[in-house]
PDB file of N, CA and C in Angstrom:
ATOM      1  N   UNK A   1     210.531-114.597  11.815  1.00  0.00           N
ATOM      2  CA  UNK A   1     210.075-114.544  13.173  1.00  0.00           C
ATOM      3  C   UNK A   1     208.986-115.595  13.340  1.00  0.00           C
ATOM      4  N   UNK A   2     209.181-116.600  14.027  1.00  0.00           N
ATOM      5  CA  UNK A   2     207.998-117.241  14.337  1.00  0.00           C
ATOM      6  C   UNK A   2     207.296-117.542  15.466  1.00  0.00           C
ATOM      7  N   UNK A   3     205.945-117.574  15.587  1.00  0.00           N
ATOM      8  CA  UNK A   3     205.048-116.672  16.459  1.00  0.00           C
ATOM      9  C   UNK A   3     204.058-117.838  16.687  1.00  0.00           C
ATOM     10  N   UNK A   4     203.678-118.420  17.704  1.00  0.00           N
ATOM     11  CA  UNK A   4     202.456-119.269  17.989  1.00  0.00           C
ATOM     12  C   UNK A   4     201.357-118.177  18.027  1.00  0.00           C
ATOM     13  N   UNK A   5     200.335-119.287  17.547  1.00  0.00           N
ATOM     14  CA  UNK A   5     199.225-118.078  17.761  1.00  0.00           C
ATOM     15  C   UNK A   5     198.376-118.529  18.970  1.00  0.00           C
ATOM     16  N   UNK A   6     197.705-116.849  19.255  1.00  0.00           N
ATOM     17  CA  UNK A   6     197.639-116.524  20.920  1.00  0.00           C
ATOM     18  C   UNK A   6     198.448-116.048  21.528  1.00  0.00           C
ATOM     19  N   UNK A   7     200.090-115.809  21.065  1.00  0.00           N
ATOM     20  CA  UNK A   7     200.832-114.951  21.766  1.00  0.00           C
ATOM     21  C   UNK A   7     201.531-114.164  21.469  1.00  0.00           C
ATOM     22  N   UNK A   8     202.472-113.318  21.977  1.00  0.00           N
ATOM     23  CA  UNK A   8     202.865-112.192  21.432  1.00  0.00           C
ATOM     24  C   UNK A   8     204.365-111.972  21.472  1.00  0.00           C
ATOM     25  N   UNK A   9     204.842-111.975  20.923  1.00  0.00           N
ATOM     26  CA  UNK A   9     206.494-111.763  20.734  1.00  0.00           C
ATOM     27  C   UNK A   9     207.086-110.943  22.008  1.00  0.00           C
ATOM     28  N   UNK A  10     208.347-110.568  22.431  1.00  0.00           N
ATOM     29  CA  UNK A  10     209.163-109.910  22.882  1.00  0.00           C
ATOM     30  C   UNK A  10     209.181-108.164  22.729  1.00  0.00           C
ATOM     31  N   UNK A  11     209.466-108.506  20.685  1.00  0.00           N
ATOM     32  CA  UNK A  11     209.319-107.178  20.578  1.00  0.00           C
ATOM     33  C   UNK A  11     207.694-106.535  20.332  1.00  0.00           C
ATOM     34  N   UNK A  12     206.898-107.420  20.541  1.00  0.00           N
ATOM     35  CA  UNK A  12     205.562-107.176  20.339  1.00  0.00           C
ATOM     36  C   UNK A  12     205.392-106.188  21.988  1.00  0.00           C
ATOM     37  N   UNK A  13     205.953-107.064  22.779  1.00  0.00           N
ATOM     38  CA  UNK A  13     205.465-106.034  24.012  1.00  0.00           C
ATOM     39  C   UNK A  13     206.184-105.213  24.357  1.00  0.00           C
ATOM     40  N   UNK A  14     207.626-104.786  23.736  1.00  0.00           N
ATOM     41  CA  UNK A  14     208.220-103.820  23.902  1.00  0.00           C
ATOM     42  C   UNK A  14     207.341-102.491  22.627  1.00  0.00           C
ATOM     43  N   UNK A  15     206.978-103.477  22.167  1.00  0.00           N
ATOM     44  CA  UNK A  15     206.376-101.898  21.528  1.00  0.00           C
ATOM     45  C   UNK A  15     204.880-101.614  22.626  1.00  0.00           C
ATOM     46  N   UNK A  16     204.750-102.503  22.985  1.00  0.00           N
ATOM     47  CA  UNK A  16     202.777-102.164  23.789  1.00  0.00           C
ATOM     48  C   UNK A  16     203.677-101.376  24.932  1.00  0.00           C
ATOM     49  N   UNK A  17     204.880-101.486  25.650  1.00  0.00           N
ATOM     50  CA  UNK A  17     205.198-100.654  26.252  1.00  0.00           C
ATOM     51  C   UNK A  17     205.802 -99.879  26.001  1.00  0.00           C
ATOM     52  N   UNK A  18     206.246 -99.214  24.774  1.00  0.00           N
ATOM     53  CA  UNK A  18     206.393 -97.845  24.493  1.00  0.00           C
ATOM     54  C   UNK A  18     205.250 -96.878  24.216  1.00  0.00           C
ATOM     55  N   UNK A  19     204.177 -97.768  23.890  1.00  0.00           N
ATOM     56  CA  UNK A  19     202.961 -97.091  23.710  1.00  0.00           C
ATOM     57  C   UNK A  19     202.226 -96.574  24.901  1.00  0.00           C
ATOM     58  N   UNK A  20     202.325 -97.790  25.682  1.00  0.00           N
ATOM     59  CA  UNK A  20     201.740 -97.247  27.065  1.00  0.00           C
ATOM     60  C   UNK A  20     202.642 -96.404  28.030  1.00  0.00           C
ATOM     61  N   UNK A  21     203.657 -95.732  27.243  1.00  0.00           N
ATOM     62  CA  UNK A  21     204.394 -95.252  28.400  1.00  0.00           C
ATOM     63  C   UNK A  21     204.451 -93.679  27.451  1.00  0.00           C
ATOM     64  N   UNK A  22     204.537 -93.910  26.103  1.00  0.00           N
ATOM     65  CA  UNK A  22     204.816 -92.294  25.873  1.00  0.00           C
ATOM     66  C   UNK A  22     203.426 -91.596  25.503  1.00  0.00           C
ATOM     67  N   UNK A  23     202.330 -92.325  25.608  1.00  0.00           N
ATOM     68  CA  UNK A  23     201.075 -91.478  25.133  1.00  0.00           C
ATOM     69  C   UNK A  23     200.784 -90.685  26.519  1.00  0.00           C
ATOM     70  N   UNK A  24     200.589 -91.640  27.575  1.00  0.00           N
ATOM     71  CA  UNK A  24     200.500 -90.745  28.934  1.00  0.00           C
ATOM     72  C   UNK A  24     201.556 -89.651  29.260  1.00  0.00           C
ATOM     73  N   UNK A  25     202.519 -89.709  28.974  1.00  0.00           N
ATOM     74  CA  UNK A  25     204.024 -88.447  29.035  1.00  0.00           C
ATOM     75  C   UNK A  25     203.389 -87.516  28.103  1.00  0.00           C
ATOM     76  N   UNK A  26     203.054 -87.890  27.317  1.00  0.00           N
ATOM     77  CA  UNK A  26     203.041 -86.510  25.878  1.00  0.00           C
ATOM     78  C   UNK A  26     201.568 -85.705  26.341  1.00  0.00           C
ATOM     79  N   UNK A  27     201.298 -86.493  26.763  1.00  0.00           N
ATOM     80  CA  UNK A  27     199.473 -85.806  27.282  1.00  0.00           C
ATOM     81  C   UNK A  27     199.787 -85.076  28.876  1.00  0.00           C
ATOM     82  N   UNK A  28     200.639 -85.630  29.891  1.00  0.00           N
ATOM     83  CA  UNK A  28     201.391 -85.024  30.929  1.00  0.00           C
ATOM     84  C   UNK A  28     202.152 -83.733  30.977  1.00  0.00           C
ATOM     85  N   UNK A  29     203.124 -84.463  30.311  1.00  0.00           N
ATOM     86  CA  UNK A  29     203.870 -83.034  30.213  1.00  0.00           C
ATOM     87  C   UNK A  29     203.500 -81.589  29.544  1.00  0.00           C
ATOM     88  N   UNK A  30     202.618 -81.846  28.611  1.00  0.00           N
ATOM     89  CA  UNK A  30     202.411 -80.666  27.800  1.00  0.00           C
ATOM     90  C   UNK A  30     201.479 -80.009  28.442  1.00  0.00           C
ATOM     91  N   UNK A  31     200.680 -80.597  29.340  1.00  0.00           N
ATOM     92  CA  UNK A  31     199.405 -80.125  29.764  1.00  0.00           C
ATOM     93  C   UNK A  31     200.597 -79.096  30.909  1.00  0.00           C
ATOM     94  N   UNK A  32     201.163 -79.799  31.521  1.00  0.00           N
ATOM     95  CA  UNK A  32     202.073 -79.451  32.932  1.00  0.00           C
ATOM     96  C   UNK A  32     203.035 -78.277  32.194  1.00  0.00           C
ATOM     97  N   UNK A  33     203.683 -78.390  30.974  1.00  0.00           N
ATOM     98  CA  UNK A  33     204.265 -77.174  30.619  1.00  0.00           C
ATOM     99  C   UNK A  33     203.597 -75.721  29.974  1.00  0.00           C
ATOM    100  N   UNK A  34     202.304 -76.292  29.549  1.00  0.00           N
ATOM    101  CA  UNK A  34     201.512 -75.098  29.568  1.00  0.00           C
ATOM    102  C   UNK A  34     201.380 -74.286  30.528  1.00  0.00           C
ATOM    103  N   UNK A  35     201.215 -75.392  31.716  1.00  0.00           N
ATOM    104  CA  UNK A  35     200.285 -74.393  32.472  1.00  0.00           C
ATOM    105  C   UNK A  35     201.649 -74.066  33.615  1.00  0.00           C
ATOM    106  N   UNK A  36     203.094 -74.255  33.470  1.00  0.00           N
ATOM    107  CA  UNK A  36     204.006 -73.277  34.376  1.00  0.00           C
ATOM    108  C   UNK A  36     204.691 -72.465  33.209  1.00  0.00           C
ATOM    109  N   UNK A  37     204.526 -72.613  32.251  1.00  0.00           N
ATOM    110  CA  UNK A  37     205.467 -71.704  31.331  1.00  0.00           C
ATOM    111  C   UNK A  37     204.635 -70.727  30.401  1.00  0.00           C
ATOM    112  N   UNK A  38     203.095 -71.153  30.573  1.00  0.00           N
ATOM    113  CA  UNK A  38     202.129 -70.318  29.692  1.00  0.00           C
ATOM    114  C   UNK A  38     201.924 -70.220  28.226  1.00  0.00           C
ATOM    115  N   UNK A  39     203.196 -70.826  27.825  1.00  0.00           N
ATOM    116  CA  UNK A  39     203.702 -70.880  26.482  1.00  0.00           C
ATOM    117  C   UNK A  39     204.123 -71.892  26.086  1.00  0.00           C
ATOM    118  N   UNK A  40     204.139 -72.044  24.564  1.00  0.00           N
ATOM    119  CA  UNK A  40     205.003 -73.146  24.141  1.00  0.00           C
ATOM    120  C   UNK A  40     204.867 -74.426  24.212  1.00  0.00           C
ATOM    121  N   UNK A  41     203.905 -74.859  24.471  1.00  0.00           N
ATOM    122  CA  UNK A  41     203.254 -76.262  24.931  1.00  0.00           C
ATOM    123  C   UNK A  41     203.680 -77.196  23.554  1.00  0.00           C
ATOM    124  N   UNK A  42     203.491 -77.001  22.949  1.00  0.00           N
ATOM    125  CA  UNK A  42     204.115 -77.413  21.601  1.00  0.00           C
ATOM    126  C   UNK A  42     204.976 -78.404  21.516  1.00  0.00           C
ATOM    127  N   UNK A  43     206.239 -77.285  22.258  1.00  0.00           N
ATOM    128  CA  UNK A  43     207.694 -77.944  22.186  1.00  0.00           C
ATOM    129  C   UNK A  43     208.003 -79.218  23.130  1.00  0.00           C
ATOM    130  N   UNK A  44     207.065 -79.310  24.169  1.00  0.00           N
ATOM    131  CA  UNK A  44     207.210 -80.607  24.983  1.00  0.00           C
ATOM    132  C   UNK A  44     207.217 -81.795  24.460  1.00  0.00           C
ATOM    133  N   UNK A  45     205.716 -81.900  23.461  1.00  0.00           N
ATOM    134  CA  UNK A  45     205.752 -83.348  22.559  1.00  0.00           C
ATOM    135  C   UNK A  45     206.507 -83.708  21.463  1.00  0.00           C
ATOM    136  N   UNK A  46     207.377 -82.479  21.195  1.00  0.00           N
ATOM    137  CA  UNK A  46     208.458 -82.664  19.707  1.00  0.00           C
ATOM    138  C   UNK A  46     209.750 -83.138  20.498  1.00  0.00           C
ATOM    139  N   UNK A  47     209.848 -82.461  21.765  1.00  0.00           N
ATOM    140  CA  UNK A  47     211.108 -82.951  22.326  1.00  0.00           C
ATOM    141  C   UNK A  47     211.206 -84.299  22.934  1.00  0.00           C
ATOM    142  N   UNK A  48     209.973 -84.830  23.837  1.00  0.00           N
ATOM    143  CA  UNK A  48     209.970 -86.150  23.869  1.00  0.00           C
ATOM    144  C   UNK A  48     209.652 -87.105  22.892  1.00  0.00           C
ATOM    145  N   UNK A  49     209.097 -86.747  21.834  1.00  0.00           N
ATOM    146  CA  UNK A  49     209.387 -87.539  20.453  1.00  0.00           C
ATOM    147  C   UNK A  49     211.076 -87.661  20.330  1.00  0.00           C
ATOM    148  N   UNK A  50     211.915 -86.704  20.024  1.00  0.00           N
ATOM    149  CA  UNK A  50     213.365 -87.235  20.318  1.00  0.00           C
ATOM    150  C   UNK A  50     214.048 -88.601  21.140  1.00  0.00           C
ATOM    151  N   UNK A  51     213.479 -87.802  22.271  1.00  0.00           N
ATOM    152  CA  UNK A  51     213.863 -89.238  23.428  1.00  0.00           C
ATOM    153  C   UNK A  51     213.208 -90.399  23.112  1.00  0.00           C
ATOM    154  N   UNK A  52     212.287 -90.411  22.910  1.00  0.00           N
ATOM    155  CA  UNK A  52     211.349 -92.009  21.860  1.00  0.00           C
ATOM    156  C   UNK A  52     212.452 -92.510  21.394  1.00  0.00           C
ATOM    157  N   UNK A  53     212.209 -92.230  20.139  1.00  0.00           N
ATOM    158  CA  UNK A  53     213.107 -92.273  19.367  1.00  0.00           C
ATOM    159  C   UNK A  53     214.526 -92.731  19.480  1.00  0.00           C
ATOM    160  N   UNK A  54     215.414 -92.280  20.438  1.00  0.00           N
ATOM    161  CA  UNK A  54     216.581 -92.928  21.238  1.00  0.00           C
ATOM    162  C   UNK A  54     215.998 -93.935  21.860  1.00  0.00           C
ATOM    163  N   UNK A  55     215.576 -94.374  22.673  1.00  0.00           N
ATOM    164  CA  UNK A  55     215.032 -95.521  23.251  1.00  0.00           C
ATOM    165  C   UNK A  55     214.563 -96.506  22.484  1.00  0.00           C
ATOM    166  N   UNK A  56     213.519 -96.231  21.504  1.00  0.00           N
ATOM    167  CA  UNK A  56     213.510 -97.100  20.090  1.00  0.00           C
ATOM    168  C   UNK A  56     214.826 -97.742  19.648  1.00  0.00           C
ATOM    169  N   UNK A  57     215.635 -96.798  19.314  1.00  0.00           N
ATOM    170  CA  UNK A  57     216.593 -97.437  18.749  1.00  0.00           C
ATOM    171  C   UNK A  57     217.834 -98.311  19.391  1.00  0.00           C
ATOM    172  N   UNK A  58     217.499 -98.479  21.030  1.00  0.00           N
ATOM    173  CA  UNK A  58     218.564 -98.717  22.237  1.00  0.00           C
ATOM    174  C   UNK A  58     217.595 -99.687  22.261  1.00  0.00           C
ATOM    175  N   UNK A  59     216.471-100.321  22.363  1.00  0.00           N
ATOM    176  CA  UNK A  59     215.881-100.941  22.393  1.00  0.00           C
ATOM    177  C   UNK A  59     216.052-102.629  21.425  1.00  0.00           C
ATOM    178  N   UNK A  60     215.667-101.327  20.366  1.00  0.00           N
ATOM    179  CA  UNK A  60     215.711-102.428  18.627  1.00  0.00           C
ATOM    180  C   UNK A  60     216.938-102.913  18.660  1.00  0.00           C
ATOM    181  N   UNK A  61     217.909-102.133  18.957  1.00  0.00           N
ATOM    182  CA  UNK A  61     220.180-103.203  19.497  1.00  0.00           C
ATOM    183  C   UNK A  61     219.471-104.110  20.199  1.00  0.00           C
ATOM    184  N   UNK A  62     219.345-103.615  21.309  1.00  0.00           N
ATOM    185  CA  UNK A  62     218.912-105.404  22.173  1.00  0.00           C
ATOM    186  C   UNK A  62     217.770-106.234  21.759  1.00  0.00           C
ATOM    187  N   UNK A  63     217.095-105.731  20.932  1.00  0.00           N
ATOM    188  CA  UNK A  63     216.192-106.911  20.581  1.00  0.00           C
ATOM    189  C   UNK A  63     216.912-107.599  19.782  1.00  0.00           C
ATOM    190  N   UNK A  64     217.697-107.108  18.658  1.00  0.00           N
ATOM    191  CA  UNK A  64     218.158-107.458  17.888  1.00  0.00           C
ATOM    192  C   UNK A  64     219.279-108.869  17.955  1.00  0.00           C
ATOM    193  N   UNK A  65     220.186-108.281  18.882  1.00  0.00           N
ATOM    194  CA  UNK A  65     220.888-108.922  20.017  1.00  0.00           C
ATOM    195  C   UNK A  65     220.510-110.606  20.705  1.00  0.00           C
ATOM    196  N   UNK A  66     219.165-110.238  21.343  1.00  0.00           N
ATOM    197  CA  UNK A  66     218.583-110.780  22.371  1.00  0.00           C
ATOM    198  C   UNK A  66     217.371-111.320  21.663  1.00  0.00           C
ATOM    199  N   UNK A  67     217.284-111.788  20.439  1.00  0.00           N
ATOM    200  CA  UNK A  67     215.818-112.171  19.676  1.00  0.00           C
ATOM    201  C   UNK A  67     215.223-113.219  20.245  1.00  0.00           C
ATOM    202  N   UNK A  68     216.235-113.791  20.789  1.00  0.00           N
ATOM    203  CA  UNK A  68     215.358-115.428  21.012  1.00  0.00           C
ATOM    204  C   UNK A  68     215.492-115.460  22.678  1.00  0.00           C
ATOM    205  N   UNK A  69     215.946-114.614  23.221  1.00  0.00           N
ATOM    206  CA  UNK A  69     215.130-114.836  25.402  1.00  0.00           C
ATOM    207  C   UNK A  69     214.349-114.114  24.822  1.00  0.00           C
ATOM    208  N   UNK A  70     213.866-113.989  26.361  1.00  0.00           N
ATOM    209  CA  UNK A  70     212.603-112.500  27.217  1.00  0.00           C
ATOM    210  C   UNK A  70     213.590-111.375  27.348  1.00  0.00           C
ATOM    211  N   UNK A  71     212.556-110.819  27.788  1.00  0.00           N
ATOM    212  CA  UNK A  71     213.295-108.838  27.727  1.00  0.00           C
ATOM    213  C   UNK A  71     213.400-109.259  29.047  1.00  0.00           C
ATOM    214  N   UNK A  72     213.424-109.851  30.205  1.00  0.00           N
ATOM    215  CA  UNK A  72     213.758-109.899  31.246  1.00  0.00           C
ATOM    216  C   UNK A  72     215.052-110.487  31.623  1.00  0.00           C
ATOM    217  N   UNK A  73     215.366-111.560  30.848  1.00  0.00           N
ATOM    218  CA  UNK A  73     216.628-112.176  30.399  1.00  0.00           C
ATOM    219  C   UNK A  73     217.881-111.494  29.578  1.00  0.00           C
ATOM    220  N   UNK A  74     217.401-110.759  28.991  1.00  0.00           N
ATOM    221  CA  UNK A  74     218.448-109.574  28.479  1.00  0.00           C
ATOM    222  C   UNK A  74     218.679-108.524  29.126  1.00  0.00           C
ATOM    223  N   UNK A  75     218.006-108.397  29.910  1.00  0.00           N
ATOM    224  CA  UNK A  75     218.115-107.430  31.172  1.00  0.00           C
ATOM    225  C   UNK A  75     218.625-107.601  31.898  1.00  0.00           C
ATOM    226  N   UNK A  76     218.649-109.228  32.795  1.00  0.00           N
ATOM    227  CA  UNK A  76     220.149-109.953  33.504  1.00  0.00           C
ATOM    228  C   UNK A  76     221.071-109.795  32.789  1.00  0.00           C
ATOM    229  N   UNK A  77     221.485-110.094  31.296  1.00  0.00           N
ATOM    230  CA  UNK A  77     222.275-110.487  30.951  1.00  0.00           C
ATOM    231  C   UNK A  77     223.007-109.137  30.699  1.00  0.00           C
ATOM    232  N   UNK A  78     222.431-107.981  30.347  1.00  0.00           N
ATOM    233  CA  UNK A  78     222.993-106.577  30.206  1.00  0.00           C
ATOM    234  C   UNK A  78     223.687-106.130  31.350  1.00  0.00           C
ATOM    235  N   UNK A  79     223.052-106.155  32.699  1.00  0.00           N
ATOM    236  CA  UNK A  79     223.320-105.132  33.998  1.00  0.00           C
ATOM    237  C   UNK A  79     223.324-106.329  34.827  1.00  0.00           C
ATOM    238  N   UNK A  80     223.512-107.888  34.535  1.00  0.00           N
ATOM    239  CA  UNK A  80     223.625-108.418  35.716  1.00  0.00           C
ATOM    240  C   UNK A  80     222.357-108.949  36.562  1.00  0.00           C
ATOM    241  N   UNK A  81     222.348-109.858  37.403  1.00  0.00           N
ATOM    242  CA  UNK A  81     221.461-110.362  38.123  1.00  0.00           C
ATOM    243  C   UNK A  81     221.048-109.888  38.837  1.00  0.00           C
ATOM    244  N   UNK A  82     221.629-108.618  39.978  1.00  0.00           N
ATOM    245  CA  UNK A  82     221.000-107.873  41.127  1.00  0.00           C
ATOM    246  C   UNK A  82     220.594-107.019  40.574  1.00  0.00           C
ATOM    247  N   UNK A  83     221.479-106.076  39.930  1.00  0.00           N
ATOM    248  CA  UNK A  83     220.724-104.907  39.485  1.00  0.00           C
ATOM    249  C   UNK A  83     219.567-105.115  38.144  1.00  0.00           C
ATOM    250  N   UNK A  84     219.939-106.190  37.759  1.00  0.00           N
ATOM    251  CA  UNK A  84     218.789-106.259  36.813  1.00  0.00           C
ATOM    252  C   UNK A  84     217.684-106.983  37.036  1.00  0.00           C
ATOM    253  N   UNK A  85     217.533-107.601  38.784  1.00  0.00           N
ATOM    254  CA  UNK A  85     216.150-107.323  39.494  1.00  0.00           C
ATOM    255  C   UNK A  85     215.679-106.842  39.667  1.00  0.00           C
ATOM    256  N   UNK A  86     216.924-105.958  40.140  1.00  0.00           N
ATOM    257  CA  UNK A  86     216.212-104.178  40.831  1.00  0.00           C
ATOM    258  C   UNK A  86     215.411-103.422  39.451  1.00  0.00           C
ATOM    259  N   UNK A  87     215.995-103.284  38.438  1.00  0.00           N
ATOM    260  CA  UNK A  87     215.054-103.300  37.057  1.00  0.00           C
ATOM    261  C   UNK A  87     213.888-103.611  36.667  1.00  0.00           C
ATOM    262  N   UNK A  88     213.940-105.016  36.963  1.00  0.00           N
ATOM    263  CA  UNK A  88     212.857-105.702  36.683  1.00  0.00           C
ATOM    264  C   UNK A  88     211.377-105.571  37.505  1.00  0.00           C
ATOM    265  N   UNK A  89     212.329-105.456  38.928  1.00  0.00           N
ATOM    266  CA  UNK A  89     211.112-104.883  39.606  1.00  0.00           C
ATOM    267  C   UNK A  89     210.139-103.594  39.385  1.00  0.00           C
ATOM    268  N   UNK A  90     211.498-102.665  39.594  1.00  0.00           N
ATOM    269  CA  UNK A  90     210.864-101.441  39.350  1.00  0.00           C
ATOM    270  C   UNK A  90     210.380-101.086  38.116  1.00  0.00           C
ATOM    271  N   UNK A  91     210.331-102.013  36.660  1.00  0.00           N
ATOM    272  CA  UNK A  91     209.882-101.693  35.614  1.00  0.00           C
ATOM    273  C   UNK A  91     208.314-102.635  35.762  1.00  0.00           C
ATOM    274  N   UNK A  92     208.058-103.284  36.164  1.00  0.00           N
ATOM    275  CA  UNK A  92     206.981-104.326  36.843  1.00  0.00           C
ATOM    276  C   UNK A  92     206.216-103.194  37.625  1.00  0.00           C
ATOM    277  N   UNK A  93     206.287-102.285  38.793  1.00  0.00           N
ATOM    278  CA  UNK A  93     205.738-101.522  39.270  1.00  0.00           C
ATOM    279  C   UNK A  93     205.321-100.505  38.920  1.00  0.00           C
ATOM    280  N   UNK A  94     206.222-100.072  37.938  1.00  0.00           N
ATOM    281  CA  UNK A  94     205.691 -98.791  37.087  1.00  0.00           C
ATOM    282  C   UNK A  94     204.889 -99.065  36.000  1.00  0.00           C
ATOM    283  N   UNK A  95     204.562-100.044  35.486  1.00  0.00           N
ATOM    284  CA  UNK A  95     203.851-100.770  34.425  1.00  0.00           C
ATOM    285  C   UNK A  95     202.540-100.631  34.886  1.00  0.00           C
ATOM    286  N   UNK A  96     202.407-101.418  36.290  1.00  0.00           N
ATOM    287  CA  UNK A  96     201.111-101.840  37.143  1.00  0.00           C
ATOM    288  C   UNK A  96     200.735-100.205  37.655  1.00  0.00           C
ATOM    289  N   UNK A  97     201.443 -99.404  38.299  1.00  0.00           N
ATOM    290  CA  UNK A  97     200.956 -97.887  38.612  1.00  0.00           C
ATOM    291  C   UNK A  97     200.715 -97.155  37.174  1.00  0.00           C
ATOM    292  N   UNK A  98     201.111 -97.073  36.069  1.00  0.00           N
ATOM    293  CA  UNK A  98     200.459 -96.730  34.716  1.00  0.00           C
ATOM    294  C   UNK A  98     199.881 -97.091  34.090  1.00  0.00           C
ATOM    295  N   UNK A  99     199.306 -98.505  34.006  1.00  0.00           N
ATOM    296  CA  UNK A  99     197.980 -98.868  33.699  1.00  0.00           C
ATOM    297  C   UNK A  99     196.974 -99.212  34.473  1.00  0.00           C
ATOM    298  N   UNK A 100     197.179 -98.819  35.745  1.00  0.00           N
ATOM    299  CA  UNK A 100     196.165 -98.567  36.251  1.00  0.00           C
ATOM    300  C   UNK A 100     195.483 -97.255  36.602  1.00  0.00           C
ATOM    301  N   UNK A 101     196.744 -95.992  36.215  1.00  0.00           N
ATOM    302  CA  UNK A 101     196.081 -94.833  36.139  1.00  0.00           C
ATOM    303  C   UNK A 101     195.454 -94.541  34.758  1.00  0.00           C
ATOM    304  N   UNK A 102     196.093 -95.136  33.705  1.00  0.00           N
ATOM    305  CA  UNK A 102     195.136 -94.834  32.231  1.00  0.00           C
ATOM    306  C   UNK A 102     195.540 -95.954  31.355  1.00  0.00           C
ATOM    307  N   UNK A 103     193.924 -96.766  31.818  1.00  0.00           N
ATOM    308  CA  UNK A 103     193.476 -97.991  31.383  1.00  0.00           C
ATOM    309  C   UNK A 103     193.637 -97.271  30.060  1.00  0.00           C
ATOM    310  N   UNK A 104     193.789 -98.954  28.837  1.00  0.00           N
ATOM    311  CA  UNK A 104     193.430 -98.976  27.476  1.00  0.00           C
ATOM    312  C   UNK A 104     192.324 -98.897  27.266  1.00  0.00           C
ATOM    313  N   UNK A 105     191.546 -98.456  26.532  1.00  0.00           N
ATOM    314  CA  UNK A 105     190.009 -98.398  25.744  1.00  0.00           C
ATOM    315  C   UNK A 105     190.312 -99.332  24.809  1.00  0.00           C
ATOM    316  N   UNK A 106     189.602-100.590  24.970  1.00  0.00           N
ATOM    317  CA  UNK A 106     189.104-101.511  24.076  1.00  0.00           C
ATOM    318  C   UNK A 106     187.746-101.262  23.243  1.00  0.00           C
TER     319      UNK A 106
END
């Protein structure tokens, strides 16, 4: 893999966005299934660890795949040019509405 320095790979930011997307869910949901089910809070973060996990690995195919574009370019190239605007957008918006509800601590 070779990497200029100062920047960050493909799969470098597919992992900063799995990070920023399942720490806020696992801290969400469990809080939210405690408090309608009273119980069991537990089982929320073992079960979305599963789904991780699938996505990890649906992920790592197309990186694998797709090593040398952008994840935005494999995203046309998967679903196409319209719908994989419509993607792009809406993965762009949800990025910007979740880190701006829970900034990183540097």
């Amino acid at each position: 893999m070779v990497t200029q320095k100062g920047k960050i790979t493909t799969f470098q930011a597919i992992l900063l966005f799995l990070t920023a997307v399942y720490t806020p869910t696992v801290r969400l949901v469990a809080s939210f299934t405690a408090d309608k089910a009273k119980q069991a809070a537990w089982i929320s973060p073992v079960v979305s660890f599963f789904l991780l996990i699938i996505i990890v690995i649906i992920i790592h195919a197309v990186y694998k795949r797709y090593n040398d574009v952008s994840f935005m370019d494999a995203i046309y190239d998967i679903f196409g040019v319209v719908i994989g605007k419509i993607i792009v957008f809406s993965y762009t918006i949800f990025m910007m509405i979740l880190l701006a509800l829970h900034p990183f601590q540097f």
